[in-house]
PDB file of N, CA and C in Angstrom:
ATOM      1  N   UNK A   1       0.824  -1.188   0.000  1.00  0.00           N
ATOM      2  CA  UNK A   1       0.000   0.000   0.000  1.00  0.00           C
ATOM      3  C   UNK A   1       0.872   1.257   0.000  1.00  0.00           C
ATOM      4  N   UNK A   2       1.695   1.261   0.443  1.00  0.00           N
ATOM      5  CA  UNK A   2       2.684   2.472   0.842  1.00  0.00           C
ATOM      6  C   UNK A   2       3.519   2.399  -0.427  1.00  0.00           C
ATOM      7  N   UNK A   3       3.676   1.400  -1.592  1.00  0.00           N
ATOM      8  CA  UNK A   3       4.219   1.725  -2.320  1.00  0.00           C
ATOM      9  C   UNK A   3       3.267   2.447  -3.224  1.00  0.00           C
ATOM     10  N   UNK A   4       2.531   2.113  -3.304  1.00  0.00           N
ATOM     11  CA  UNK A   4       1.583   2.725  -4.068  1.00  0.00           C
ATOM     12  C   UNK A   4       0.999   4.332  -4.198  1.00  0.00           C
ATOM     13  N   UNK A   5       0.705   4.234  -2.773  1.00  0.00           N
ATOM     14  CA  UNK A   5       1.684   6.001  -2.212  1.00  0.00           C
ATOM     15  C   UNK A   5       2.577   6.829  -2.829  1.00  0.00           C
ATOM     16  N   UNK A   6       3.509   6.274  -3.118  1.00  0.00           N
ATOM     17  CA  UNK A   6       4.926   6.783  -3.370  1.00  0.00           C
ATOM     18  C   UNK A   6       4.892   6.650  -4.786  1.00  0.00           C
ATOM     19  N   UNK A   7       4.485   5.867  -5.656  1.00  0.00           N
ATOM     20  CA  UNK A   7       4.376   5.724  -7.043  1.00  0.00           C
ATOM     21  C   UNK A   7       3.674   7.426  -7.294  1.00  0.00           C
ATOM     22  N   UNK A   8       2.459   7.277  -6.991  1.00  0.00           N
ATOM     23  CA  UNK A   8       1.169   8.005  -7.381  1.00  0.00           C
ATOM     24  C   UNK A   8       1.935   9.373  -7.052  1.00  0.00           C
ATOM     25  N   UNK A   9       2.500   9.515  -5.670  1.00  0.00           N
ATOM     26  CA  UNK A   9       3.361  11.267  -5.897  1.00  0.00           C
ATOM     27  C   UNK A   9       4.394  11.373  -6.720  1.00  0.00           C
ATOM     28  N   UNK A  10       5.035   9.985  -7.195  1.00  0.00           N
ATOM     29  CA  UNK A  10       6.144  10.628  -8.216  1.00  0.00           C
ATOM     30  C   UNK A  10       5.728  10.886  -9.945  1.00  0.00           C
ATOM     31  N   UNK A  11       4.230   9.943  -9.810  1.00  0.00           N
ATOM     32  CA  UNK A  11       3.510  10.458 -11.057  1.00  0.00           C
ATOM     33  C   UNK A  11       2.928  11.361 -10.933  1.00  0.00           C
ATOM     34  N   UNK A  12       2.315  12.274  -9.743  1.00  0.00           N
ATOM     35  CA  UNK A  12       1.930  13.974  -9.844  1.00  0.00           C
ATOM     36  C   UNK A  12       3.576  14.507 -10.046  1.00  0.00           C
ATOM     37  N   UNK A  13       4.162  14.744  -9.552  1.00  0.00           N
ATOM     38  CA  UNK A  13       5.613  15.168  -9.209  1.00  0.00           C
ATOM     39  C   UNK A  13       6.072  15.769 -10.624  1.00  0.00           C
ATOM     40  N   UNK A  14       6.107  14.436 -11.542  1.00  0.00           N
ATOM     41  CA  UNK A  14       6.435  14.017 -12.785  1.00  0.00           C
ATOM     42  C   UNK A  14       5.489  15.009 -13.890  1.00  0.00           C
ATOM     43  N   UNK A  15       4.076  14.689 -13.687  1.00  0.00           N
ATOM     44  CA  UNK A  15       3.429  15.666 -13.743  1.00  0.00           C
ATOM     45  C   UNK A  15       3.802  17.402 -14.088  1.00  0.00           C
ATOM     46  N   UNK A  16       4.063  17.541 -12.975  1.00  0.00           N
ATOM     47  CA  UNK A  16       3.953  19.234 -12.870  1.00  0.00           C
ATOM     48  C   UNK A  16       5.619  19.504 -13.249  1.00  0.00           C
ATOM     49  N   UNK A  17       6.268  18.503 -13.119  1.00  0.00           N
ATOM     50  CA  UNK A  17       8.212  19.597 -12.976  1.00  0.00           C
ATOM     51  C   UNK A  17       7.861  19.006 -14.491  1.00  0.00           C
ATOM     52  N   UNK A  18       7.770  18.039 -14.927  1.00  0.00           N
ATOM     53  CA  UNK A  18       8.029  17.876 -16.685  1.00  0.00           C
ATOM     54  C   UNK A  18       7.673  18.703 -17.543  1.00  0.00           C
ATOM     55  N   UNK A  19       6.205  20.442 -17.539  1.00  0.00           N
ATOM     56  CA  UNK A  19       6.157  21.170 -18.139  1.00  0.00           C
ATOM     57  C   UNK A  19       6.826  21.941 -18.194  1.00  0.00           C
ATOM     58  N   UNK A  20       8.236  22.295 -17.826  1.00  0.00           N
ATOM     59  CA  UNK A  20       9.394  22.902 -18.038  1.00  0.00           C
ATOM     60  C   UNK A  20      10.584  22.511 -18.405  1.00  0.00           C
ATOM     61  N   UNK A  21      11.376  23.320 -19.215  1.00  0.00           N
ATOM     62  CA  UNK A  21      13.120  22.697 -19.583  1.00  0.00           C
ATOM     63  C   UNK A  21      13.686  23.766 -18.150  1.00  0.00           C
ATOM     64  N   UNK A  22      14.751  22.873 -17.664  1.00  0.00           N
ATOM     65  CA  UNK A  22      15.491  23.442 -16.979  1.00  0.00           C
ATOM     66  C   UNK A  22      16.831  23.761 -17.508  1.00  0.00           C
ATOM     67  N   UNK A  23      17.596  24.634 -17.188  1.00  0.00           N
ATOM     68  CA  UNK A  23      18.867  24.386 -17.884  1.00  0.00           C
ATOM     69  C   UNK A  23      19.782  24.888 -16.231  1.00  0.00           C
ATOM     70  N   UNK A  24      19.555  24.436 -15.435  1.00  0.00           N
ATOM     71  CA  UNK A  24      19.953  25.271 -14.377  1.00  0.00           C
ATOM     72  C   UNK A  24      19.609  24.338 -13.624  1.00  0.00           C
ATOM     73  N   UNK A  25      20.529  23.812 -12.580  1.00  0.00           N
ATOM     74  CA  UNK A  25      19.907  22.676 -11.398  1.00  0.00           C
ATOM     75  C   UNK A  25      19.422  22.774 -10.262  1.00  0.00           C
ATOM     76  N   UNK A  26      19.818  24.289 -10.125  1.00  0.00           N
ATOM     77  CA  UNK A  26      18.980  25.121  -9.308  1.00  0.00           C
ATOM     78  C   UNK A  26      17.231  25.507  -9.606  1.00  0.00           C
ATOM     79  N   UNK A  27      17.306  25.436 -10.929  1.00  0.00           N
ATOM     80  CA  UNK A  27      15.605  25.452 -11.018  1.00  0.00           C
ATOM     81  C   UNK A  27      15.165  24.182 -10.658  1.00  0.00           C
ATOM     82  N   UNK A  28      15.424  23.302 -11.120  1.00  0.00           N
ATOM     83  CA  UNK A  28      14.613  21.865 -11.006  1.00  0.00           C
ATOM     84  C   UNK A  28      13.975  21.926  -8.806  1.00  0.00           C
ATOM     85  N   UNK A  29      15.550  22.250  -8.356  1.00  0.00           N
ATOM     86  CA  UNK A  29      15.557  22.227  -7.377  1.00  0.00           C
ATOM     87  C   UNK A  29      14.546  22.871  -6.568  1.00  0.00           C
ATOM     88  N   UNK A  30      14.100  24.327  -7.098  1.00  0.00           N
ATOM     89  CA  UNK A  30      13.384  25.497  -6.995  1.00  0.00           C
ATOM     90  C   UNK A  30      12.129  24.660  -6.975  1.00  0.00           C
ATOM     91  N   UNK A  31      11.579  24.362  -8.401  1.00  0.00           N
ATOM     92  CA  UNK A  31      10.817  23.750  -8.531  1.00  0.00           C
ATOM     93  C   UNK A  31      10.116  22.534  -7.901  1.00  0.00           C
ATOM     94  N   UNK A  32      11.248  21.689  -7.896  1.00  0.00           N
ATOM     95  CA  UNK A  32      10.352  20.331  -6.654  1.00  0.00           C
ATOM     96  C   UNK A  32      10.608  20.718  -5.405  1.00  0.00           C
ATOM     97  N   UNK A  33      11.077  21.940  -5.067  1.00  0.00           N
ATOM     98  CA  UNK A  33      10.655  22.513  -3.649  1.00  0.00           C
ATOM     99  C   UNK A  33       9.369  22.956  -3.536  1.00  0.00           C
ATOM    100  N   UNK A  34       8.867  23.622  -4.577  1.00  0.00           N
ATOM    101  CA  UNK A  34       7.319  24.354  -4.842  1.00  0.00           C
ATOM    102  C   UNK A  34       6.528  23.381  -4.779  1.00  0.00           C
ATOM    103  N   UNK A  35       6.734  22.062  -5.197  1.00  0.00           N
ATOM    104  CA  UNK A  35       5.832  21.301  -5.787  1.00  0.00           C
ATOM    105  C   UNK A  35       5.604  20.342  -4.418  1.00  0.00           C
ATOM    106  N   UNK A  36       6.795  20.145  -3.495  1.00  0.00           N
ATOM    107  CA  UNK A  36       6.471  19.565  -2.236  1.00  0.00           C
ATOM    108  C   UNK A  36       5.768  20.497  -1.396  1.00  0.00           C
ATOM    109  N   UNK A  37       5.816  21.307  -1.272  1.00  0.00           N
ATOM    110  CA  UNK A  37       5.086  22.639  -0.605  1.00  0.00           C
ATOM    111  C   UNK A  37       3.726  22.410  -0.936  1.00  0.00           C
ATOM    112  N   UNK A  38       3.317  22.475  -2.601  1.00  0.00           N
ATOM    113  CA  UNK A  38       2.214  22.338  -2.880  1.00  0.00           C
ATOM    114  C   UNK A  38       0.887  21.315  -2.586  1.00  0.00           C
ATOM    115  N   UNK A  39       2.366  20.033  -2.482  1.00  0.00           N
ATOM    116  CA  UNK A  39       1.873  18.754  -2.301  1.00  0.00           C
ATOM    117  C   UNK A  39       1.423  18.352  -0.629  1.00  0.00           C
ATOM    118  N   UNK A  40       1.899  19.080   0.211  1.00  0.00           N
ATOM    119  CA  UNK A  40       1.703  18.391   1.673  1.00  0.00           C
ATOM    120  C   UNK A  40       0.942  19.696   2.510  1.00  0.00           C
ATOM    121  N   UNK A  41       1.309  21.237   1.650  1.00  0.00           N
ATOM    122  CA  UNK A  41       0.117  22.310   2.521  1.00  0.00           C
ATOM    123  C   UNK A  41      -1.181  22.467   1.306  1.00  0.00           C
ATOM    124  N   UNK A  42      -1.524  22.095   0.380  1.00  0.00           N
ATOM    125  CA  UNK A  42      -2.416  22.716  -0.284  1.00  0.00           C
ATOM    126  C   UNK A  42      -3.065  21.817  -0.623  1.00  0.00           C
ATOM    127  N   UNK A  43      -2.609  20.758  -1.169  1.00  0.00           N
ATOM    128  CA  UNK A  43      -3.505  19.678  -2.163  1.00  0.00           C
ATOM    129  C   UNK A  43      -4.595  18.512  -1.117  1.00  0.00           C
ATOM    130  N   UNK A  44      -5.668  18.635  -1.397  1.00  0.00           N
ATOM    131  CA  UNK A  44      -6.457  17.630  -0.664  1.00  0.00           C
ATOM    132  C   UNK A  44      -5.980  15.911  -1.185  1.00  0.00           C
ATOM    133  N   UNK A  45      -5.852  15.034  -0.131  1.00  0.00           N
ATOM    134  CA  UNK A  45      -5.440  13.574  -0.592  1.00  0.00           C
ATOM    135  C   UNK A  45      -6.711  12.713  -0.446  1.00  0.00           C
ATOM    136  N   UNK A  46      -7.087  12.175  -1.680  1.00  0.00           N
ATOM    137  CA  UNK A  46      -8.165  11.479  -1.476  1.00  0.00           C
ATOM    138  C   UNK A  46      -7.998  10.024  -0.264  1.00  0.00           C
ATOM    139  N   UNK A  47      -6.882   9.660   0.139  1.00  0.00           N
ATOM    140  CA  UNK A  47      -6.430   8.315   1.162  1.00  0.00           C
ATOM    141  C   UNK A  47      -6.541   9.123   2.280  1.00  0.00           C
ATOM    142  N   UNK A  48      -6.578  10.588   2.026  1.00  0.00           N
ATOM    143  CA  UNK A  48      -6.785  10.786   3.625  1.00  0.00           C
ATOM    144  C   UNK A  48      -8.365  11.482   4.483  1.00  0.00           C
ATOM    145  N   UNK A  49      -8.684  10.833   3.414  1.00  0.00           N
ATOM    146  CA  UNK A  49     -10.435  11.104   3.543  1.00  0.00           C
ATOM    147  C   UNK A  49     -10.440  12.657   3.265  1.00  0.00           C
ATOM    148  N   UNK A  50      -9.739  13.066   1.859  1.00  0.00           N
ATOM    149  CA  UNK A  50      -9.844  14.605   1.038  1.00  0.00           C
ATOM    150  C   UNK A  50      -9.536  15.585   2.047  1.00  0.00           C
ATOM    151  N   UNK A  51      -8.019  15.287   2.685  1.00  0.00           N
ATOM    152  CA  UNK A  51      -7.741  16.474   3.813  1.00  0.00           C
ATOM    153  C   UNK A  51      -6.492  16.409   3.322  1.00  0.00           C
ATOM    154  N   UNK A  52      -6.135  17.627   3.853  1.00  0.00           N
ATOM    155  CA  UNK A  52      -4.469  18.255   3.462  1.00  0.00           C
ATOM    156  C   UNK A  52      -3.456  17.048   4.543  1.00  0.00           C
ATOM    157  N   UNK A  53      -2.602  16.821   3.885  1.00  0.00           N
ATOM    158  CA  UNK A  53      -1.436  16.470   5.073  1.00  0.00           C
ATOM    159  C   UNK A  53      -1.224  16.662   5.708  1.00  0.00           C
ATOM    160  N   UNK A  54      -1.073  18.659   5.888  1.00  0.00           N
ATOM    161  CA  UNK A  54      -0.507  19.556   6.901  1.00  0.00           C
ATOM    162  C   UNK A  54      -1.645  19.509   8.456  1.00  0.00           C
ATOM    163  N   UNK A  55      -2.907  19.535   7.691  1.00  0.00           N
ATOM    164  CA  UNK A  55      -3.723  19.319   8.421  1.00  0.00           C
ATOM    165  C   UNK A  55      -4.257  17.874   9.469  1.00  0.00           C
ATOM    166  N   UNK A  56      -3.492  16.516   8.907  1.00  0.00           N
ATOM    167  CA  UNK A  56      -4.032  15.706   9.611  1.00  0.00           C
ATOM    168  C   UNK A  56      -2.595  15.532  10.819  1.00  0.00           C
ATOM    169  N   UNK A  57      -1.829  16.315   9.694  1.00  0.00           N
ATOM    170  CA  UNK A  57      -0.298  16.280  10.539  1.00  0.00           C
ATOM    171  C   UNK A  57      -0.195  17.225  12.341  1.00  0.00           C
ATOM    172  N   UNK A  58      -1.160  18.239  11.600  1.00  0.00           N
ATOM    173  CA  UNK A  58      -1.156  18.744  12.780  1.00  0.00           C
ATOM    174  C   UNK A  58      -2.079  18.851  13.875  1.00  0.00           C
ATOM    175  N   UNK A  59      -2.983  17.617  13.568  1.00  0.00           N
ATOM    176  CA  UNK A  59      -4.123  17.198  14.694  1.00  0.00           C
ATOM    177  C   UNK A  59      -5.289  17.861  14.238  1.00  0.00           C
ATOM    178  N   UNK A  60      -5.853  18.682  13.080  1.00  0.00           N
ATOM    179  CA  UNK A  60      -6.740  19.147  12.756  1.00  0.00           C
ATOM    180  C   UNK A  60      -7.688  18.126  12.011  1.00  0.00           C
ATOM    181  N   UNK A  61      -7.225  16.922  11.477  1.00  0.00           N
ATOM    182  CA  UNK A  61      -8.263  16.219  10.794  1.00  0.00           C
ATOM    183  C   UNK A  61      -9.576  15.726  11.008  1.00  0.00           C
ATOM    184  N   UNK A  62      -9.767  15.751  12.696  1.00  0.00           N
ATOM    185  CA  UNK A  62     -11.295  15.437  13.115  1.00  0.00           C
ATOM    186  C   UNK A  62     -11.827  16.772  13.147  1.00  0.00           C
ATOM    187  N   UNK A  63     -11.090  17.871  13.234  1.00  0.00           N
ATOM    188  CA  UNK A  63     -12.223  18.861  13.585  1.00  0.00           C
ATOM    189  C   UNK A  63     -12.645  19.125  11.934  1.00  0.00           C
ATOM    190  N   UNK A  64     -12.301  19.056  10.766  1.00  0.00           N
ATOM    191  CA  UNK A  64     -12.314  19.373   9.860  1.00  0.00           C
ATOM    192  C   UNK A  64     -13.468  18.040   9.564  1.00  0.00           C
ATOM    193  N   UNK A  65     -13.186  17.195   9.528  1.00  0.00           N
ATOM    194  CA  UNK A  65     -13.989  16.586   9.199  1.00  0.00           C
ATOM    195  C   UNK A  65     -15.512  16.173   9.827  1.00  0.00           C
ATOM    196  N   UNK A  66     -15.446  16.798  11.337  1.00  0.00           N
ATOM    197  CA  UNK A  66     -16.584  17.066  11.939  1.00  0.00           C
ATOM    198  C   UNK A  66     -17.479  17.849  11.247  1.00  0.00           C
ATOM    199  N   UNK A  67     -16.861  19.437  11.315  1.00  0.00           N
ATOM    200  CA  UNK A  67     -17.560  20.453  10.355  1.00  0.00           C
ATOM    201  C   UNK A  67     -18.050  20.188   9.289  1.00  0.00           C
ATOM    202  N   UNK A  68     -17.200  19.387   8.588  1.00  0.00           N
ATOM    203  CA  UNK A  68     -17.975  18.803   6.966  1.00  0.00           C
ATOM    204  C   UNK A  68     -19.405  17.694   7.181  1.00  0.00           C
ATOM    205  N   UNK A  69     -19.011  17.097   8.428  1.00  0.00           N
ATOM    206  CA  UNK A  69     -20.080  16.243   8.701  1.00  0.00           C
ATOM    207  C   UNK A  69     -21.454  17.148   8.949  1.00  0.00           C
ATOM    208  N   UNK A  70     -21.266  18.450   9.860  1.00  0.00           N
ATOM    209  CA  UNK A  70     -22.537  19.473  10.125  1.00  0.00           C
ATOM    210  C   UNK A  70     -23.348  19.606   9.381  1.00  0.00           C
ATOM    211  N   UNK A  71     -21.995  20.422   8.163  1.00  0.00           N
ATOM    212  CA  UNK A  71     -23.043  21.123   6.923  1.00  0.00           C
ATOM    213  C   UNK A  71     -23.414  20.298   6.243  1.00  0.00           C
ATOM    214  N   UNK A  72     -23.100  19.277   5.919  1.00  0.00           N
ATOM    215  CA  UNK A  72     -23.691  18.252   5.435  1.00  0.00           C
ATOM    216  C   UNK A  72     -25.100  17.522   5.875  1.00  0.00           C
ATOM    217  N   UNK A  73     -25.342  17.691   6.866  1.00  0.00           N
ATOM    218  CA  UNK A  73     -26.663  17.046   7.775  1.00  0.00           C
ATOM    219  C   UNK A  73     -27.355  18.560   7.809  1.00  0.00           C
ATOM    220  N   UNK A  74     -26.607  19.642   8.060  1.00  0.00           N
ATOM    221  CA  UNK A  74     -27.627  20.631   7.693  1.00  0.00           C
ATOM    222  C   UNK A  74     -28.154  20.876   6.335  1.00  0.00           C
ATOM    223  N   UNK A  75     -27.382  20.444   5.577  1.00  0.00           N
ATOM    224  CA  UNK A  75     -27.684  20.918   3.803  1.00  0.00           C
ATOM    225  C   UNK A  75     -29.096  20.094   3.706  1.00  0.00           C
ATOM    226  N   UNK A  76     -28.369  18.527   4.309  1.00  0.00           N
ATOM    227  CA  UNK A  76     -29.367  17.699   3.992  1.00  0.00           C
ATOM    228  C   UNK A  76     -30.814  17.909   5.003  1.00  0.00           C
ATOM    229  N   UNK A  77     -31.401  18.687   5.891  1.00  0.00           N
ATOM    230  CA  UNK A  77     -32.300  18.839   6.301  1.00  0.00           C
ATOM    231  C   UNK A  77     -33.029  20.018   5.406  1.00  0.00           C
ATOM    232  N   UNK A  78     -31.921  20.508   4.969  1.00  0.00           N
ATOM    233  CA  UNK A  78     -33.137  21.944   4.527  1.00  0.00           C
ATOM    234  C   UNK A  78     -33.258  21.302   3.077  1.00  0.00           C
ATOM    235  N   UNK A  79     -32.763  20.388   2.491  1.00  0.00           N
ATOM    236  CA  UNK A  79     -32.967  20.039   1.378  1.00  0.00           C
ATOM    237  C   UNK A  79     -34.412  19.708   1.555  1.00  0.00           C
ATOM    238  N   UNK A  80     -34.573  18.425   2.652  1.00  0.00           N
ATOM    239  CA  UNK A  80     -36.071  17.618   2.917  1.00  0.00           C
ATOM    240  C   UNK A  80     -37.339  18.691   3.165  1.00  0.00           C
ATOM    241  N   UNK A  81     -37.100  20.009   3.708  1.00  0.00           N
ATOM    242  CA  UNK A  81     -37.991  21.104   4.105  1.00  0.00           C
ATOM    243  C   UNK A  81     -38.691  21.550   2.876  1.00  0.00           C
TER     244      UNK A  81
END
């Protein structure tokens, strides 16, 4: 399972740094710095029940996913009204 993990980020990875030529090894570098940044504070992971990394990393993942549980039971009541 964990390899599978690791496949799937080096095919986003692969992804996003391959729409550029580098000629400089300092860009590449630049670049899959941005792209880990992107990858562990911004991007929702569907294995982690569609929450950021940063977020389950830093103990926020139940409250986040509580809240989603709310509006969700609220959406769904005023839907039935």
């Amino acid at each position: 399972m964990t390899q599978g993990k690791i496949e799937r980020f080096h095919r986003a990875m692969k992804n996003v740094v391959k729409l550029q030529n580098y000629f400089m090894l300092w860009e590449l570098e630049q670049e899959i710095g941005r792209f880990m940044e992107y990858y562990n504070n911004e991007r929702y992971h569907e294995s982690l029940k569609n929450l950021k990394p940063v977020d389950v990393y830093d103990g926020r993942g139940k409250q986040i996913l509580d809240r989603r549980e709310k509006i969700k039971q609220r959406a769904l009541r005023m839907k039935r009204e």
